[in-house]
Protein backbone atom coordinates (compact mmCIF):
# COMPACT_ATOMS: atom_id res chain seq x y z
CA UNK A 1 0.00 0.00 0.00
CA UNK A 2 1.82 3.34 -1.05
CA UNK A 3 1.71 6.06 1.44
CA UNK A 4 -0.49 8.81 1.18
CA UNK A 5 1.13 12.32 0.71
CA UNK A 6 -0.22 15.83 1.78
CA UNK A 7 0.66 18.00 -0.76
CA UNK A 8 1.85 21.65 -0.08
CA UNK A 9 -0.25 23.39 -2.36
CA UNK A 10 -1.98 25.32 1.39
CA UNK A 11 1.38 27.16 1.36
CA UNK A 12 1.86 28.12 -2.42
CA UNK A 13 -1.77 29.45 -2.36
CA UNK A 14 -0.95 31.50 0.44
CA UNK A 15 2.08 32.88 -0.96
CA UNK A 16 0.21 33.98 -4.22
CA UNK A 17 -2.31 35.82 -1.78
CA UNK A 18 0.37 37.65 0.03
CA UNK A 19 1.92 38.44 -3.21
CA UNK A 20 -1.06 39.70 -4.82
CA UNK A 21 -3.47 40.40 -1.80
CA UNK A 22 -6.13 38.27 -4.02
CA UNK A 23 -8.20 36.82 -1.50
CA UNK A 24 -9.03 34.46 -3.89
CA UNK A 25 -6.34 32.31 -3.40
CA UNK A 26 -6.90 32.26 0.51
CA UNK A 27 -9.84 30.67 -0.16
CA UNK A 28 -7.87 28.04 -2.20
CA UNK A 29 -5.49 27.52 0.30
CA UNK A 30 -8.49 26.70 3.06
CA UNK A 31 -9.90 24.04 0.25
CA UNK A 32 -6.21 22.68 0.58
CA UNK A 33 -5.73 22.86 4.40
CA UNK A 34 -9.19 20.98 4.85
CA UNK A 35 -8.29 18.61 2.49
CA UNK A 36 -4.72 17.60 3.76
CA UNK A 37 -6.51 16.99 7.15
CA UNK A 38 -9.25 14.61 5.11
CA UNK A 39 -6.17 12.88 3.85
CA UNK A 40 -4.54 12.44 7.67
CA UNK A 41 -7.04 13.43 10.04
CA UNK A 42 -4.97 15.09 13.18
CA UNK A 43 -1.91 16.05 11.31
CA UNK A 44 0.16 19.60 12.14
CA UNK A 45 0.47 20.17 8.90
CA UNK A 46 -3.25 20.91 7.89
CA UNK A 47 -4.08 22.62 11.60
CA UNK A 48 -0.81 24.65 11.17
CA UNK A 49 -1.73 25.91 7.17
CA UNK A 50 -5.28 27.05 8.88
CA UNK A 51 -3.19 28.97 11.15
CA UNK A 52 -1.68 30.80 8.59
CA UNK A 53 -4.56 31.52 6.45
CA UNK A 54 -6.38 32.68 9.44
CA UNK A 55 -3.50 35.33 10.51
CA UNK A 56 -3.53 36.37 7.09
CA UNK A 57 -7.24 37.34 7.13
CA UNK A 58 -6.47 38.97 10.23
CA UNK A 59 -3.41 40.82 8.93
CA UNK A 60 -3.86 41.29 5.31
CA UNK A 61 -7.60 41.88 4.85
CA UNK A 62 -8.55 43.23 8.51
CA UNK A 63 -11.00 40.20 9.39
CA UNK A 64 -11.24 39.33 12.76
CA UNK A 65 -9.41 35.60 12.91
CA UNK A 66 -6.71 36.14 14.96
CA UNK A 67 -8.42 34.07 17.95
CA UNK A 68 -8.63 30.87 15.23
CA UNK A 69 -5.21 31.31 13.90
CA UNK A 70 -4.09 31.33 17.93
CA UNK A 71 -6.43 27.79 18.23
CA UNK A 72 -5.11 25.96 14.96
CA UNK A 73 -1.35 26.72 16.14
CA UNK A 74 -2.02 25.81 19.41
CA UNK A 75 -3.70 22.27 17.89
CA UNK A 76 -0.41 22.08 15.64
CA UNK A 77 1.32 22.44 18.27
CA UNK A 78 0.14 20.07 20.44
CA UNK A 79 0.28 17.33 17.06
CA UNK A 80 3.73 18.19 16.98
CA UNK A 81 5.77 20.30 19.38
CA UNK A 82 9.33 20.34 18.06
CA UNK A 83 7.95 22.30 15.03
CA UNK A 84 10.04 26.53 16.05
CA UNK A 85 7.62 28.43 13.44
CA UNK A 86 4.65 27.11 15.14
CA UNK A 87 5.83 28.73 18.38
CA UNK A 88 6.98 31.22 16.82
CA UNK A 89 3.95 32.58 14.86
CA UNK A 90 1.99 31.71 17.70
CA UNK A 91 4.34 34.33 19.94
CA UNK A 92 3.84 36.95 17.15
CA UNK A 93 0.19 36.53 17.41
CA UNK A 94 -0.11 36.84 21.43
CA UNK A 95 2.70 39.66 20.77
CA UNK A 96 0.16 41.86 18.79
CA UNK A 97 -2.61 40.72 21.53
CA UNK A 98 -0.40 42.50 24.01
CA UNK A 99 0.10 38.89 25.57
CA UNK A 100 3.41 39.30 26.47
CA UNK A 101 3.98 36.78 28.91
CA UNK A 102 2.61 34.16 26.81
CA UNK A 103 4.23 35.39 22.96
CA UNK A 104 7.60 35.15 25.90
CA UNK A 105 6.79 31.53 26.53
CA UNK A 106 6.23 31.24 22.73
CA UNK A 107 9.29 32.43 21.70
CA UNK A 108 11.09 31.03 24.44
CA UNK A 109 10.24 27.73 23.06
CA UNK A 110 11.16 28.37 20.01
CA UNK A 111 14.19 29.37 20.43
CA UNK A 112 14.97 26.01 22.07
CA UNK A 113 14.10 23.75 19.23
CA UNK A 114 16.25 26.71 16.90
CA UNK A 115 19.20 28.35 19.01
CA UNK A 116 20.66 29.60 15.97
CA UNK A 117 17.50 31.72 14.61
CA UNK A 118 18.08 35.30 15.09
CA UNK A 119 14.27 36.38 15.09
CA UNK A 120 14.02 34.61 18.21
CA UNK A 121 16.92 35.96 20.17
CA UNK A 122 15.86 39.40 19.07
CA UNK A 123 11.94 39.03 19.90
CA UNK A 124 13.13 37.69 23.34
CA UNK A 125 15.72 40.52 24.09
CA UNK A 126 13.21 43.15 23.18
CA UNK A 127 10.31 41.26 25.47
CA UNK A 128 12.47 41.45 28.27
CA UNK A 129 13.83 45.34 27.53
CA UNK A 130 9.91 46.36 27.75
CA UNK A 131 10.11 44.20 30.88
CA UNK A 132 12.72 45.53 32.49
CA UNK A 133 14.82 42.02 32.94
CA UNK A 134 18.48 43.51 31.66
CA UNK A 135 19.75 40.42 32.30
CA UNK A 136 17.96 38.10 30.18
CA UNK A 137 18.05 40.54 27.45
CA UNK A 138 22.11 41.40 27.77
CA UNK A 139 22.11 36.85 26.99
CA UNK A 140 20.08 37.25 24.74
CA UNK A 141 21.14 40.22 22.47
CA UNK A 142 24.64 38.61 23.08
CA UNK A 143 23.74 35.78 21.54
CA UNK A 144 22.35 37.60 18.64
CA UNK A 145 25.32 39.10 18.03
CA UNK A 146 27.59 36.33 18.34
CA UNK A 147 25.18 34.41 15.71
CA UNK A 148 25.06 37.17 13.12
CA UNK A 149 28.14 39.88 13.91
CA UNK A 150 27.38 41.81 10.75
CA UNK A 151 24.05 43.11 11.61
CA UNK A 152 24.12 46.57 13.12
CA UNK A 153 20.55 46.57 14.92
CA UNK A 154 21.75 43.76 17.50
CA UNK A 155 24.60 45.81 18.38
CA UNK A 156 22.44 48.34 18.66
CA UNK A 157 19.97 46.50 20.90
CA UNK A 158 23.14 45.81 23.00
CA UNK A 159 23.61 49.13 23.50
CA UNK A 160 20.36 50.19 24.74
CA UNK A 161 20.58 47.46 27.28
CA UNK A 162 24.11 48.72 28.59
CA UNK A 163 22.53 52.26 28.58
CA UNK A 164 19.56 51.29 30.92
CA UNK A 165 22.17 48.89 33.20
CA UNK A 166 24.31 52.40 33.89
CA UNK A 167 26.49 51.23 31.91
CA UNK A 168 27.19 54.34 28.93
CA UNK A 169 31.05 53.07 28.08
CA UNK A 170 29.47 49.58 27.06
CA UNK A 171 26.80 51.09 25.59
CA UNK A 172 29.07 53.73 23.14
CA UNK A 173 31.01 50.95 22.12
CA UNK A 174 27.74 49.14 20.68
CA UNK A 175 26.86 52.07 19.22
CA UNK A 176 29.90 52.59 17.40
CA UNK A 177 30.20 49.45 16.34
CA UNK A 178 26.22 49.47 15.22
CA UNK A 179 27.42 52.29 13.02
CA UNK A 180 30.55 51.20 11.91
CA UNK A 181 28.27 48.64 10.13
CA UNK A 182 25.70 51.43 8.67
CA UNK A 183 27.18 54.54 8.08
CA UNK A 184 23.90 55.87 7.35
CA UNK A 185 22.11 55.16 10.38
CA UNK A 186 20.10 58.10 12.32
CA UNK A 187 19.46 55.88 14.99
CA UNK A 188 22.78 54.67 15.76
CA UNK A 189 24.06 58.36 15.90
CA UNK A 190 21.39 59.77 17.98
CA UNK A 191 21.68 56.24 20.57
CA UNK A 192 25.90 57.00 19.95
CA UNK A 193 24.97 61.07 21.29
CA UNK A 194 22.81 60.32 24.31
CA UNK A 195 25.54 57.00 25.40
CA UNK A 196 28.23 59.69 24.60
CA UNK A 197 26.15 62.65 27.18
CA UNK A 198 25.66 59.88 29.85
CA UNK A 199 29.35 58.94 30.12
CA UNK A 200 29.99 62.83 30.12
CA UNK A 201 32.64 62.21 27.06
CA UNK A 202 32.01 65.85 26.21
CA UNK A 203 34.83 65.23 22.88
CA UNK A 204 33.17 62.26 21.50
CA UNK A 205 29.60 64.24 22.26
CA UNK A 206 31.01 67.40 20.07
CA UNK A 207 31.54 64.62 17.56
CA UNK A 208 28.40 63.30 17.22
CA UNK A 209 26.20 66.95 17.19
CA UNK A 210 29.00 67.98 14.21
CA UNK A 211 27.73 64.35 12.75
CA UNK A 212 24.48 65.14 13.08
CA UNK A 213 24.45 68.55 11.34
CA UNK A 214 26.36 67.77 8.77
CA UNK A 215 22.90 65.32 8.19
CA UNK A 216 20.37 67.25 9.24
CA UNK A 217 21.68 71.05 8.91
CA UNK A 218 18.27 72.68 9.96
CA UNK A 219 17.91 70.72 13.70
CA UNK A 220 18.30 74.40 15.64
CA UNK A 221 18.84 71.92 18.64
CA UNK A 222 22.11 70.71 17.70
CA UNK A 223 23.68 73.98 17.28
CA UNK A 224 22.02 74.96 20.72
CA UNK A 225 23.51 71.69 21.90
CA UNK A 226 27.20 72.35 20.56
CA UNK A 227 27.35 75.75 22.23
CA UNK A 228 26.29 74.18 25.15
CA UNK A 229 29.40 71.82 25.44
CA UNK A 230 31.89 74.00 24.08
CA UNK A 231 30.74 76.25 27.29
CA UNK A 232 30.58 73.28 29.38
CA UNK A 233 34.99 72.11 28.56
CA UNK A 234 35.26 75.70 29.56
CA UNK A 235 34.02 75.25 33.08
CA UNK A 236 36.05 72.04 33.43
């Protein structure tokens, strides 16, 4: 007796919808879905393509599924819970519920079946910023940055952890190296500027306002700013 396959075509039809936003071919992909589960009743596969069709009502045509799409990943999950993406679009989902405890748990898990997937690490580190736990989010921002060294924004994330642990001399060293790796980024200049007026490195600050005109000549503010220091090394 050959085995029976469940083909794929739930995923594919989704694709062409988020391509195209045709909702046409969501509807296709729930035909599929349904019938990969008539195929093999109880299998993740089918409960986790319902899933995604239902987050894409919910996200790409404003319907109001998110509470299925959170049941049919939750079923997947249960089928099969070594699967990271169903944790992990399940933590998205609770995320945008303002769930945080439970998209934490989500992601949590997720990064335990994938160690090495940097969406995780960087969901988790900015979970436990908003929460306050600089701890957990130094390990894991660290271990973002170990995984992928050549993207700026997890130094960056380092760096506003060091800033909110007291710690501005970490924290402009992060920044530095976040914009050592863009040149053009804003944000890594303005973090660089406040780390710099924290740690009181009144050189480094000058260096950053002179930056930040040469990019943005009409900020009043900055000018304002550089007088400020240049009186300030005079008092010192």
């Amino acid at each position: 007796m050959k085995p029976r396959i469940v083909t794929n075509y739930a995923k594919v039809y989704l694709q062409k919808a988020s391509n195209t936003n045709d909702e046409k071919w969501i509807q296709k992909a729930f035909v599929h879905a349904g019938n990969s589960l008539k195929v093999i009743p109880e299998h993740f596969v089918g409960f986790f393509h319902f899933g995604m069709i239902y987050q894409m009502l919910a996200e790409k045509f404003n319907r109001p599924t998110i509470d299925q799409a959170i049941d049919f990943y939750s079923k997947a999950i249960e089928m099969d819970p070594f699967q990271a993406q169903f944790h992990g679009n399940l933590g998205f989902l609770y995320l945008n519920k303002g769930n945080t405890d439970r998209a934490l748990e989500e992601f949590y898990q997720a990064y335990l079946i994938r160690p090495a997937t940097v969406t995780y690490l960087e969901r988790l580190t900015n979970i436990y910023l908003q929460k306050g736990e600089m701890e957990k989010a130094l390990y894991f921002a660290e271990k973002a940055v170990e995984i992928n060294p050549a993207e700026p924004v997890y130094y960056n994330n380092l760096g506003a952890i060091f800033l909110k642990k007291g710690m501005p001399d970490k924290a402009i060293e992060s920044f530095k190296k976040a914009l050592e790796l863009s040149q053009n980024g804003q944000v890594y200049l303005e973090n660089l500027t406040n780390a710099c007026l924290s740690a009181g490195k009144y050189e480094e600050l000058l260096d950053c306002y002179k930056k930040l005109i040469e990019r943005n000549p009409s900020v009043a503010d900055y000018y304002n700013n550089v007088g400020v220091i240049y009186k300030k090394k005079t008092t010192i």
